[in-house]
C-alpha atoms as a PDB file:
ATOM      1  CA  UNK A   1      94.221  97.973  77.254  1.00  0.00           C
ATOM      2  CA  UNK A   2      91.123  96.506  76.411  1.00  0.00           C
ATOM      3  CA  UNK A   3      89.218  94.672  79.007  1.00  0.00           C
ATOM      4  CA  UNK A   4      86.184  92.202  78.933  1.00  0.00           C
ATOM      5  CA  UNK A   5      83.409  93.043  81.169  1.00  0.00           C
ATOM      6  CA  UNK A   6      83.317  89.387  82.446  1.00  0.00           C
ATOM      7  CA  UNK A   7      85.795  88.491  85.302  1.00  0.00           C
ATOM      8  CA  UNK A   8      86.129  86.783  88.945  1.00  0.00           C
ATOM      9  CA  UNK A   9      88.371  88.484  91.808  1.00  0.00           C
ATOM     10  CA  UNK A  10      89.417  87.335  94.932  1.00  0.00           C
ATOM     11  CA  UNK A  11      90.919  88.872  97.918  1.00  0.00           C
ATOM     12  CA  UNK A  12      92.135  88.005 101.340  1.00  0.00           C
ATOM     13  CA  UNK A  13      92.715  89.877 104.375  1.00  0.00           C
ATOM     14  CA  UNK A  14      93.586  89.014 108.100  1.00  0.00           C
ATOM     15  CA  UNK A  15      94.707  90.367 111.622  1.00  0.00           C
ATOM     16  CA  UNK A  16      94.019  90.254 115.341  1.00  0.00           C
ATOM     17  CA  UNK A  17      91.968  87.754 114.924  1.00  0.00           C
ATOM     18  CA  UNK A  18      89.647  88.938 112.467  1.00  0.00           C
ATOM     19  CA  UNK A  19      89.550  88.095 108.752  1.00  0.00           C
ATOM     20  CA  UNK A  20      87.690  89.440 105.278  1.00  0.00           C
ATOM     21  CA  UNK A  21      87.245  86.689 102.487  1.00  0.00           C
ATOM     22  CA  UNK A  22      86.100  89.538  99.205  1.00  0.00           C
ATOM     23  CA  UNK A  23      84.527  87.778  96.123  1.00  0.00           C
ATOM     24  CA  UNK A  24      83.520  89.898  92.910  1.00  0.00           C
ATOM     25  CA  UNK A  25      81.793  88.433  89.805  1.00  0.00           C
ATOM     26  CA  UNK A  26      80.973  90.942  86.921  1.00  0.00           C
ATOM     27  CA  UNK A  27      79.137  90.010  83.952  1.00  0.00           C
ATOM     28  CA  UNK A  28      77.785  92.440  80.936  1.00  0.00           C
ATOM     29  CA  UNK A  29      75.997  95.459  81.767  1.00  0.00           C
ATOM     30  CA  UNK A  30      75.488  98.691  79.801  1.00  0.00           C
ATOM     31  CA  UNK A  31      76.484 100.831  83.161  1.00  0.00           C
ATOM     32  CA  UNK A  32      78.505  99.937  85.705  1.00  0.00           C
ATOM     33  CA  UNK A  33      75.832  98.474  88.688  1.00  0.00           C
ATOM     34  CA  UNK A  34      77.239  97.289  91.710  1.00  0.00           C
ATOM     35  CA  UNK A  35      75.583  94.803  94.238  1.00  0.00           C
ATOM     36  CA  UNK A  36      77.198  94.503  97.973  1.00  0.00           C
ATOM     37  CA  UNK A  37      76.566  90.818  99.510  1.00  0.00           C
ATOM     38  CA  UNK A  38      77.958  91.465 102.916  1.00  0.00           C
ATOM     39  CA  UNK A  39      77.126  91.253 106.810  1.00  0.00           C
ATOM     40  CA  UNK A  40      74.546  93.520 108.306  1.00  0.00           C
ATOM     41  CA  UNK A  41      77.411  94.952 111.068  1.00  0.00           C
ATOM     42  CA  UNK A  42      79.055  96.144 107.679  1.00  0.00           C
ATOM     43  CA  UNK A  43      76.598  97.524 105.608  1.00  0.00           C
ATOM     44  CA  UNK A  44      77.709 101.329 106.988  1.00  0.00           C
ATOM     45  CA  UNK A  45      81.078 100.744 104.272  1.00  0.00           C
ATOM     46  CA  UNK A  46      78.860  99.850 101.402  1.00  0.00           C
ATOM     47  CA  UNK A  47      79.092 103.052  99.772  1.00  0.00           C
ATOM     48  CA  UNK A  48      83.116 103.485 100.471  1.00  0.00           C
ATOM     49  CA  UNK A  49      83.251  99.968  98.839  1.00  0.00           C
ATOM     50  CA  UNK A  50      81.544 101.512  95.712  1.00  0.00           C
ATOM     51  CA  UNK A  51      83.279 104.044  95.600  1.00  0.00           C
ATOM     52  CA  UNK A  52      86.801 102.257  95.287  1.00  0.00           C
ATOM     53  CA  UNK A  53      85.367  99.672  92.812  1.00  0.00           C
ATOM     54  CA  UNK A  54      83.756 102.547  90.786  1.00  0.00           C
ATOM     55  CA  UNK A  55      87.629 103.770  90.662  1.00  0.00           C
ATOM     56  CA  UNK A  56      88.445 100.709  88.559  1.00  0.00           C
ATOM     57  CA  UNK A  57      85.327  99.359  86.505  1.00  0.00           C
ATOM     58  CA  UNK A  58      83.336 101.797  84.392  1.00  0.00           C
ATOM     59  CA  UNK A  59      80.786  99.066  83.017  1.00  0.00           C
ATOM     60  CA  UNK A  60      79.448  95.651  84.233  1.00  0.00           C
ATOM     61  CA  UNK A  61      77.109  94.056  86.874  1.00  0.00           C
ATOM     62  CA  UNK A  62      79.291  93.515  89.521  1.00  0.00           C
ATOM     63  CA  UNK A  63      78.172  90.835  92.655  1.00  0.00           C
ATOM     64  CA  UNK A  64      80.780  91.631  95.586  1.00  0.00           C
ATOM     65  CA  UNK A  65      80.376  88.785  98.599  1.00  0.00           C
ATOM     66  CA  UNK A  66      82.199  89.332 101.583  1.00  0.00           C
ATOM     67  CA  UNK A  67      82.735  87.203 104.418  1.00  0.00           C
ATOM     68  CA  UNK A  68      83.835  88.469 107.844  1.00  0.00           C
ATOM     69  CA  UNK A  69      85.145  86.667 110.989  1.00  0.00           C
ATOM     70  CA  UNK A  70      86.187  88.042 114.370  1.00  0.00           C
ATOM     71  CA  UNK A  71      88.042  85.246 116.762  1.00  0.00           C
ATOM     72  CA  UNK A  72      89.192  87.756 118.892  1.00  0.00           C
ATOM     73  CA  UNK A  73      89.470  87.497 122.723  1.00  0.00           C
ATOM     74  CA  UNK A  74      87.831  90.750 122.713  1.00  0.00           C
ATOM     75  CA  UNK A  75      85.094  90.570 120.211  1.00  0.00           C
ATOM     76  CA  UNK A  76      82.481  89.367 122.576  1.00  0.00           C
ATOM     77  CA  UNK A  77      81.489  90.645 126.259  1.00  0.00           C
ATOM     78  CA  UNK A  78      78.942  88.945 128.407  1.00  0.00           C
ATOM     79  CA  UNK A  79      76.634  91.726 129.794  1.00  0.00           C
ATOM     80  CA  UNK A  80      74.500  90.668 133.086  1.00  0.00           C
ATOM     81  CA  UNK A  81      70.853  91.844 133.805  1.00  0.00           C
ATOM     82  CA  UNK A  82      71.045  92.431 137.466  1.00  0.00           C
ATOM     83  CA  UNK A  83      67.615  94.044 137.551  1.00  0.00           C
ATOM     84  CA  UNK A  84      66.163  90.422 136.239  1.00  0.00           C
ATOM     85  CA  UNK A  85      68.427  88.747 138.458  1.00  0.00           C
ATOM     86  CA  UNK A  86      67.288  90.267 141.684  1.00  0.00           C
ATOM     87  CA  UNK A  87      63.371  89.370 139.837  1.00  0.00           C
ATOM     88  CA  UNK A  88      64.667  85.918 139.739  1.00  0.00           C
ATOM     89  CA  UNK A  89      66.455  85.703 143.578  1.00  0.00           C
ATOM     90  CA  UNK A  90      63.081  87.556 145.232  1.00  0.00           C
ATOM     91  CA  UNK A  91      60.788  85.064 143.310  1.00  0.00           C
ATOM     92  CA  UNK A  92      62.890  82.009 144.130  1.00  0.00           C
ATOM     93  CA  UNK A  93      63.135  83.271 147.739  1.00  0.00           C
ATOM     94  CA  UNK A  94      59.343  83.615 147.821  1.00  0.00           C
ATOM     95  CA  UNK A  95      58.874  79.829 147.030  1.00  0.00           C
ATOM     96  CA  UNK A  96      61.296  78.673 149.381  1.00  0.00           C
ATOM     97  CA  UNK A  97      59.462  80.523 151.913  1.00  0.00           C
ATOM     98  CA  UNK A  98      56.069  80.182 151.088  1.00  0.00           C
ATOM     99  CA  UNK A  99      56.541  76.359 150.801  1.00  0.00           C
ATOM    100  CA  UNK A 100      59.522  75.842 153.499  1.00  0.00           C
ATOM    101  CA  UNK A 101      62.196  74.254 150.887  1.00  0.00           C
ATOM    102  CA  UNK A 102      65.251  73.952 150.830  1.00  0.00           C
ATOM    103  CA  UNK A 103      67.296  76.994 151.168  1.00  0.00           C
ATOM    104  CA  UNK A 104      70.023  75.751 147.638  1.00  0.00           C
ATOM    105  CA  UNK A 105      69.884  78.637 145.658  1.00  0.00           C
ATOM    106  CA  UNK A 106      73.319  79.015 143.934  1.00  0.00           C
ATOM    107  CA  UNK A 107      75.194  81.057 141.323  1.00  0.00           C
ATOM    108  CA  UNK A 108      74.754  78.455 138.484  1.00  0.00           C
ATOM    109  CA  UNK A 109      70.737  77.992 139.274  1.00  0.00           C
ATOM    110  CA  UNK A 110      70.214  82.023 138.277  1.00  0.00           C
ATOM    111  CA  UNK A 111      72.308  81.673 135.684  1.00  0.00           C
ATOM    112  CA  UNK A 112      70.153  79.331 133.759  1.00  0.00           C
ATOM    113  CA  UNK A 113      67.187  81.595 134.096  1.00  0.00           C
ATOM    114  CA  UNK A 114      66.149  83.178 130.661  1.00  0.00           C
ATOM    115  CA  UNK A 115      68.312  86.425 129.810  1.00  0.00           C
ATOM    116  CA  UNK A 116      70.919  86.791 132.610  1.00  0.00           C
ATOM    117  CA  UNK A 117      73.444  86.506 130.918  1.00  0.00           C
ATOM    118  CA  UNK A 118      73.843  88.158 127.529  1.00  0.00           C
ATOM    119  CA  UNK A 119      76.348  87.573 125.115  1.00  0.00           C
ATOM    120  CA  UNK A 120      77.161  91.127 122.879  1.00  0.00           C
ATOM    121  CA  UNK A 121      79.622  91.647 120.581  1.00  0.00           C
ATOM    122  CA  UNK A 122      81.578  94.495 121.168  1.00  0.00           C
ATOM    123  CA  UNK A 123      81.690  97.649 118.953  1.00  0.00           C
ATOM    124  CA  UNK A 124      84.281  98.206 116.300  1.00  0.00           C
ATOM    125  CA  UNK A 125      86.192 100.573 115.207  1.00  0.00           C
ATOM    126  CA  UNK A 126      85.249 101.719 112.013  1.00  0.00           C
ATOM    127  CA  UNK A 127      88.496 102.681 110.251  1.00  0.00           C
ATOM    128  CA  UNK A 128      90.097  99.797 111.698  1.00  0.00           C
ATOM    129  CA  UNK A 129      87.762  97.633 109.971  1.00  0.00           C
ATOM    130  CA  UNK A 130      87.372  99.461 106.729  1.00  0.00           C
ATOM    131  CA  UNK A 131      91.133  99.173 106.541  1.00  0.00           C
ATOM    132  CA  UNK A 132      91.626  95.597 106.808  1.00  0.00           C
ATOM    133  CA  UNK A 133      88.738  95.301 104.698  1.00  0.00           C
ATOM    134  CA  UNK A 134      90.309  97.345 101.969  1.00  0.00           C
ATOM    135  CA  UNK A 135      93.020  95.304 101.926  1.00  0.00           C
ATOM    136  CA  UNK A 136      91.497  92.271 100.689  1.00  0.00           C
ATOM    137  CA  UNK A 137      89.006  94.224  98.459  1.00  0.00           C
ATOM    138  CA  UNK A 138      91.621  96.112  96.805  1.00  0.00           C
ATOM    139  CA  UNK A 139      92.982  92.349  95.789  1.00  0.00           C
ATOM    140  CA  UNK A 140      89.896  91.023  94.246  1.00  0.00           C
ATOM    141  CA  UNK A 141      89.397  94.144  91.913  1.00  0.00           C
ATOM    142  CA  UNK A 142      93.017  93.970  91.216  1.00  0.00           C
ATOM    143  CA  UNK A 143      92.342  90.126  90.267  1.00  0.00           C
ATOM    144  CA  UNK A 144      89.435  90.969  88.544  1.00  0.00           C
ATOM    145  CA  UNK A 145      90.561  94.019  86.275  1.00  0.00           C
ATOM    146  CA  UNK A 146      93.961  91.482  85.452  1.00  0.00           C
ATOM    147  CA  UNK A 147      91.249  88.705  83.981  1.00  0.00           C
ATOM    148  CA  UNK A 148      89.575  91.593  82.454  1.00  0.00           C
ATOM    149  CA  UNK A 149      91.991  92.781  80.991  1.00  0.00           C
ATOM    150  CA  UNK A 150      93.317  89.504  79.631  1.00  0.00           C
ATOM    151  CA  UNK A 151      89.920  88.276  78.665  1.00  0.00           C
ATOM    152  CA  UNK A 152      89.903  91.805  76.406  1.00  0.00           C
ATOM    153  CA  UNK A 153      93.377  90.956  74.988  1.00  0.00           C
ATOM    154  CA  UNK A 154      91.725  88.176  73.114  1.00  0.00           C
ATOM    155  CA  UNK A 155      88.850  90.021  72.621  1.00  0.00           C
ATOM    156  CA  UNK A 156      90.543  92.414  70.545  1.00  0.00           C
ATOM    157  CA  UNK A 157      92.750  89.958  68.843  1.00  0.00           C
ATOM    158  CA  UNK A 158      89.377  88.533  67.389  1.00  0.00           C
ATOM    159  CA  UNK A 159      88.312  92.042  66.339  1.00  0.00           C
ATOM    160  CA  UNK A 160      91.248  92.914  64.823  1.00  0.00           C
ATOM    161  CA  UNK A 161      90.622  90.303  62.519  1.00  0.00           C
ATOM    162  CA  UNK A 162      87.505  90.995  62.214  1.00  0.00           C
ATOM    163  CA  UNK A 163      87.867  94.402  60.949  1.00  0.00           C
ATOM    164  CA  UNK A 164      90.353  93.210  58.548  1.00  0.00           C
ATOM    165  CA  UNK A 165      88.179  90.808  56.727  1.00  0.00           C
ATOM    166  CA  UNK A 166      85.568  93.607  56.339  1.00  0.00           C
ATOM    167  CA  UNK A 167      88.244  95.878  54.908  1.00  0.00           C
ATOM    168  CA  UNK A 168      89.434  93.498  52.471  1.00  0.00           C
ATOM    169  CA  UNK A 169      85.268  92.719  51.497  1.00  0.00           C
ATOM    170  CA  UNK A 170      85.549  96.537  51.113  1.00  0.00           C
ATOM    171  CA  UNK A 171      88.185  96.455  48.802  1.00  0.00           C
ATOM    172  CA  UNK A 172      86.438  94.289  46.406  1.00  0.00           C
ATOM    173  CA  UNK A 173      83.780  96.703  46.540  1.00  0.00           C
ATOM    174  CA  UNK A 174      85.669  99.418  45.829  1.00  0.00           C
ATOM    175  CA  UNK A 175      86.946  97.424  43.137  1.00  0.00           C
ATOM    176  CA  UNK A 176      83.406  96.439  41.424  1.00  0.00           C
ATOM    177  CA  UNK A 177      81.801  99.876  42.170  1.00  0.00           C
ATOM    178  CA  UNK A 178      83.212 101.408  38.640  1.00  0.00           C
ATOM    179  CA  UNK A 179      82.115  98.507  36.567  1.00  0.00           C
ATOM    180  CA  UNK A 180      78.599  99.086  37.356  1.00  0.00           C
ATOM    181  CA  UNK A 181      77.343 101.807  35.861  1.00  0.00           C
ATOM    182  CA  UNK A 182      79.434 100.450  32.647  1.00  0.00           C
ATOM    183  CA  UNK A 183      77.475  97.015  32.538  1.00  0.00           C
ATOM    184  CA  UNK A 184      74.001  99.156  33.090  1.00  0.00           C
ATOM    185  CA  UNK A 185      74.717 101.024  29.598  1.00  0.00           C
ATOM    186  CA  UNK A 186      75.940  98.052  28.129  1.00  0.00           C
ATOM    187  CA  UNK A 187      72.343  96.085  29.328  1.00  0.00           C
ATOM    188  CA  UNK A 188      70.275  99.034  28.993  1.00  0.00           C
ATOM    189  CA  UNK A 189      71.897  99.643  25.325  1.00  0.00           C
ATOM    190  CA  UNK A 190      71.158  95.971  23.985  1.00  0.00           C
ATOM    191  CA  UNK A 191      67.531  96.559  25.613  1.00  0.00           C
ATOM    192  CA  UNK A 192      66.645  99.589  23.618  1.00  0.00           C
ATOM    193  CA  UNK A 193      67.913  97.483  20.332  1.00  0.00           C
ATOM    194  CA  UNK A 194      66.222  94.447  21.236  1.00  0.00           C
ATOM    195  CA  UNK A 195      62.976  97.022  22.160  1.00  0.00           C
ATOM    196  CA  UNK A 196      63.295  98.883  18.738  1.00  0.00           C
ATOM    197  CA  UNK A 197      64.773  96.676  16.677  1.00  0.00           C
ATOM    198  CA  UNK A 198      67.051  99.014  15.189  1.00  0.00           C
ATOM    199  CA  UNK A 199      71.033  99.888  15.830  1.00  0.00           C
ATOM    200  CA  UNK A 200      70.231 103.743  15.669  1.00  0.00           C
ATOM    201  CA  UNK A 201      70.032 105.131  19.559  1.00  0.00           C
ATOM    202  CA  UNK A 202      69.341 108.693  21.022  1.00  0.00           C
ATOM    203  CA  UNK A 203      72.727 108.393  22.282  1.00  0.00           C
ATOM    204  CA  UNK A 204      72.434 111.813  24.388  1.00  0.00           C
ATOM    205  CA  UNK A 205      68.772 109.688  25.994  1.00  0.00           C
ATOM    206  CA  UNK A 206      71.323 106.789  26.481  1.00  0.00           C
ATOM    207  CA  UNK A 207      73.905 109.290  28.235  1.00  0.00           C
ATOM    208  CA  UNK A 208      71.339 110.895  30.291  1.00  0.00           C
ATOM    209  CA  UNK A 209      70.056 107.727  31.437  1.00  0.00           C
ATOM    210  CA  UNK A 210      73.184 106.260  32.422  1.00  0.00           C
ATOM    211  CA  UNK A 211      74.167 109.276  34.476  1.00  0.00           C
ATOM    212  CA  UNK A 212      70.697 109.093  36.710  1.00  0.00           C
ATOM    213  CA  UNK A 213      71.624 105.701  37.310  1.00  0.00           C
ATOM    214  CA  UNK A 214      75.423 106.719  38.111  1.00  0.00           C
ATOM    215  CA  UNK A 215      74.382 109.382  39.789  1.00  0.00           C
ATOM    216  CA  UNK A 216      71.334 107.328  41.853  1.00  0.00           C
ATOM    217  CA  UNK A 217      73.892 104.174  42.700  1.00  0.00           C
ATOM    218  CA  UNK A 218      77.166 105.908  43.583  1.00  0.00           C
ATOM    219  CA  UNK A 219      78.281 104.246  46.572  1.00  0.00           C
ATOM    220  CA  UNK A 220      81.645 106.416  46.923  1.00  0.00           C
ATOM    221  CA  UNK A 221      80.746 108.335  50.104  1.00  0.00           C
ATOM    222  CA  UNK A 222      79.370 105.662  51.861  1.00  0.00           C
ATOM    223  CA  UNK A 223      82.521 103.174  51.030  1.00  0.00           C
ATOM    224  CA  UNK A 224      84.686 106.246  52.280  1.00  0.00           C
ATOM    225  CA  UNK A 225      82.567 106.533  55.493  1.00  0.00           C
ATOM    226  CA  UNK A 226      82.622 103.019  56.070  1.00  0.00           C
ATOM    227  CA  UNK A 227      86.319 102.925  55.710  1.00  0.00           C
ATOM    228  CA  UNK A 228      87.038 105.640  58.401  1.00  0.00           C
ATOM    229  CA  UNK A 229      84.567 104.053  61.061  1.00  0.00           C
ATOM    230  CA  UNK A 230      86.893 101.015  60.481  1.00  0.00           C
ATOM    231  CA  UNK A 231      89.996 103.241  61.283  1.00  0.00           C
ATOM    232  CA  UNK A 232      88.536 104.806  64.121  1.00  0.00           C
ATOM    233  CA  UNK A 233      87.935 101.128  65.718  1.00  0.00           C
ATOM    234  CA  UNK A 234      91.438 100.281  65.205  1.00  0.00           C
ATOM    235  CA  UNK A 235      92.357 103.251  66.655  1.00  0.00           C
ATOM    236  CA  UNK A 236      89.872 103.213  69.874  1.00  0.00           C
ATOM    237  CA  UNK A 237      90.829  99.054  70.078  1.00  0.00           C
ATOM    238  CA  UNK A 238      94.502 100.330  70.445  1.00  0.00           C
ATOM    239  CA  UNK A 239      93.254 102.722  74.087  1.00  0.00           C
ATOM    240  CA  UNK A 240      94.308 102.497  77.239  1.00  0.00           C
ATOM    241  CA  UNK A 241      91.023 103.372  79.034  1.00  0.00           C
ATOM    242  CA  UNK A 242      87.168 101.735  78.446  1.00  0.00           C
ATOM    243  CA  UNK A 243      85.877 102.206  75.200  1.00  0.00           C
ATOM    244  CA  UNK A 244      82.999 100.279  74.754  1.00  0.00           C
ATOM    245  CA  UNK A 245      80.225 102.596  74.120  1.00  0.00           C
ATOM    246  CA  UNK A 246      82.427 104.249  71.735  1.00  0.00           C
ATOM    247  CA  UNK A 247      83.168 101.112  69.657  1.00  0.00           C
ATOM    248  CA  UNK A 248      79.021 100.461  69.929  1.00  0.00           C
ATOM    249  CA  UNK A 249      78.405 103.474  68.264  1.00  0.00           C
ATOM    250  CA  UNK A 250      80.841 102.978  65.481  1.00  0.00           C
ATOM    251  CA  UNK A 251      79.300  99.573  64.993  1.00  0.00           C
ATOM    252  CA  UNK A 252      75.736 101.219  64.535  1.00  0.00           C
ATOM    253  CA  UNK A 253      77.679 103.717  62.139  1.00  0.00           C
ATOM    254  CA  UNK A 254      79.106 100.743  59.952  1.00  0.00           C
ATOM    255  CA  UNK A 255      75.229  99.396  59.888  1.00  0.00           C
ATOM    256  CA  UNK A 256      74.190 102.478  58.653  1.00  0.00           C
ATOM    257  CA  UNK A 257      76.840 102.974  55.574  1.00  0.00           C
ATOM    258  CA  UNK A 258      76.413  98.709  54.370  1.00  0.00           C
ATOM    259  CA  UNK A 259      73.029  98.686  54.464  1.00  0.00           C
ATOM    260  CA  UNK A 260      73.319 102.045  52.085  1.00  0.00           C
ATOM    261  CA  UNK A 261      75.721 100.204  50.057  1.00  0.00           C
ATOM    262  CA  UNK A 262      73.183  97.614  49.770  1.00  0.00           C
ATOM    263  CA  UNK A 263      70.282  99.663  48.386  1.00  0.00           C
ATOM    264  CA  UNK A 264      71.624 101.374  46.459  1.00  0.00           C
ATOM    265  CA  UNK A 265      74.326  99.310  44.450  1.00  0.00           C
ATOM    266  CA  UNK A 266      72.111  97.210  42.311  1.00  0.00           C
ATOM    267  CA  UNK A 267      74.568  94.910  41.207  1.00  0.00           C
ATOM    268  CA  UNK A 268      74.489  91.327  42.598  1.00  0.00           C
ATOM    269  CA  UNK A 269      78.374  90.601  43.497  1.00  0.00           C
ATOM    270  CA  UNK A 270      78.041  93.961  45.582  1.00  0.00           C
ATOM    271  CA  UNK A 271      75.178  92.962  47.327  1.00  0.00           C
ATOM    272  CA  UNK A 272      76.724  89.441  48.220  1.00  0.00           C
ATOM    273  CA  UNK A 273      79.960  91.316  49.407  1.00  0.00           C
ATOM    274  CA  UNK A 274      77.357  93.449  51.397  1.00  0.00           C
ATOM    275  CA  UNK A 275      75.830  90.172  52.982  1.00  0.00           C
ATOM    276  CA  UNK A 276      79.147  89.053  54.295  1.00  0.00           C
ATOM    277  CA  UNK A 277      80.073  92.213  55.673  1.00  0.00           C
ATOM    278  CA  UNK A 278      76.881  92.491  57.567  1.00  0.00           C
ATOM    279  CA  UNK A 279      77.452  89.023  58.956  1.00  0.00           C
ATOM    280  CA  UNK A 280      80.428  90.077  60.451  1.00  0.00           C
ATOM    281  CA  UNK A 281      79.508  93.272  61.659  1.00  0.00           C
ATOM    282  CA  UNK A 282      76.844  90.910  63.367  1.00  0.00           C
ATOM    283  CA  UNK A 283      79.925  88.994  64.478  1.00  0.00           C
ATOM    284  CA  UNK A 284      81.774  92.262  65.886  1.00  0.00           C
ATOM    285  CA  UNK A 285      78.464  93.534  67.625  1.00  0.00           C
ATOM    286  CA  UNK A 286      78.047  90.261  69.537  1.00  0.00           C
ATOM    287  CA  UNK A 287      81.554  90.884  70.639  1.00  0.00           C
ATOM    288  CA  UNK A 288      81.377  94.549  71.366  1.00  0.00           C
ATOM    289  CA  UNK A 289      78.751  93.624  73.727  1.00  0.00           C
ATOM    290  CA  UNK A 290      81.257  91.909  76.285  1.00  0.00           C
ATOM    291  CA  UNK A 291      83.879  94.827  76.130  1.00  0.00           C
ATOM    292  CA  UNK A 292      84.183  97.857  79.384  1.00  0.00           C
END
């Protein structure tokens, strides 16, 4: 299947209390680059989270977000600084004798001092996280190769086309090709009269003349060549697996043979066939661009 390298996937996963929102955007890139949005507590999966979207996507800049959220009752501990605390009691003890106060130190007075009491998260177990977070990660890749994939459906719909037009321009081509070097003899021949002002011609000259120029404008290879590179993109647009460099280098192939065609035709309905073949190779480049 063909797939577009544009796309949006979405994922959810939750349990015990904790929960992993995963958002990927990918847009056109000539490799596959992957950047990891995602909580600092987190960053020691990013490479496992590469890994599994490298399974997947070949090419594209990828943006992966993910959100994470821990409600659990054990999530958080509350850690208390006795050293400070004792700082705190001695110090408060020193004022109350120093300037005979009241003795109404109590539990909630040290606990408003300055760092106490701490509040720490507690550590996590890493596979315990990585697996609910491949849950919902696995979901937005799968969501994203599915849009993909049906983003490259129509992509290759409109290619298909495409390529059809360009081998029906061919055709025509093909077609005019043999008439060329016949309407060069003809001209040249009335030129040489019209020159000499005579009917008598050196008809070997005249022969050997008309076979440079057969020989100089022959566009049969390159009409063959172009023809094949247009089978071979039928054939790579009918794949199961990313072919987008491939079809890039076909297009650059098709360039190649037209814009021989064009030099070296000399015949004006060639060379306007020629213009509207390279306007939709133009066409089929732009959309190349946007395939895996």
């Amino acid at each position: 299947m063909i797939r577009s390298m544009t796309g949006f996937g979405r994922g959810e996963s939750q349990a015990e209390g904790k929960s992993f929102l995963v958002e990927i955007k990918a847009v056109n890139h000539r490799y596959c680059d992957v950047f990891v949005k995602m909580p600092r507590q987190l960053t020691f999966l990013e490479d496992k989270i590469r890994d599994m979207v490298s399974k997947s996507v070949s090419r594209g800049k990828l943006d992966i977000y993910i959100s994470y959220e821990d409600y659990g009752e054990d999530s958080k501990t509350v850690l208390i600084d006795n050293v400070l605390a004792k700082t705190y009691i001695d110090a408060v003890h020193k004022l109350r004798d120093d300037y005979d106060l009241k003795d109404d130190i109590s539990v909630s007075l040290i606990a408003r001092f300055p760092d106490i009491l701490k509040v720490e998260k507690v550590e996590q177990d890493e596979n315990e996280i990585w697996n609910l977070l491949k849950i919902a990660l696995q979901d937005a890749v799968k969501s994203l190769v599915e849009m993909r994939g049906i983003e490259g459906e129509k992509l290759k719909e409109n290619l298909l086309e495409r390529i059809q037009h360009i081998e029906e321009i061919l055709k025509e081509i093909t077609l005019q090709a043999p008439t060329v070097v016949l309407e060069y003899k003809q001209k040249l021949e009335a030129r040489i009269k019209e020159l000499l002002d005579q009917q008598t011609i050196d008809e070997s000259r005249l022969a050997m003349e008309v076979a440079l120029f057969a020989d100089r404008s022959c566009i049969d290879e390159e009409i063959v060549r172009l023809g094949s590179h247009m089978v071979q993109a039928r054939e790579a647009l009918s794949m199961d697996q990313p072919v987008g460099r491939k079809l890039d280098f076909l297009i650059q192939e098709m360039n190649r043979e037209i814009n021989t065609i064009g030099s070296k035709a000399n015949d004006l309905k060639i060379t306007k066939k020629v213009v509207e073949i390279k306007s939709e190779l133009e066409k089929v480049r732009e959309q190349i661009q946007n395939i895996e």
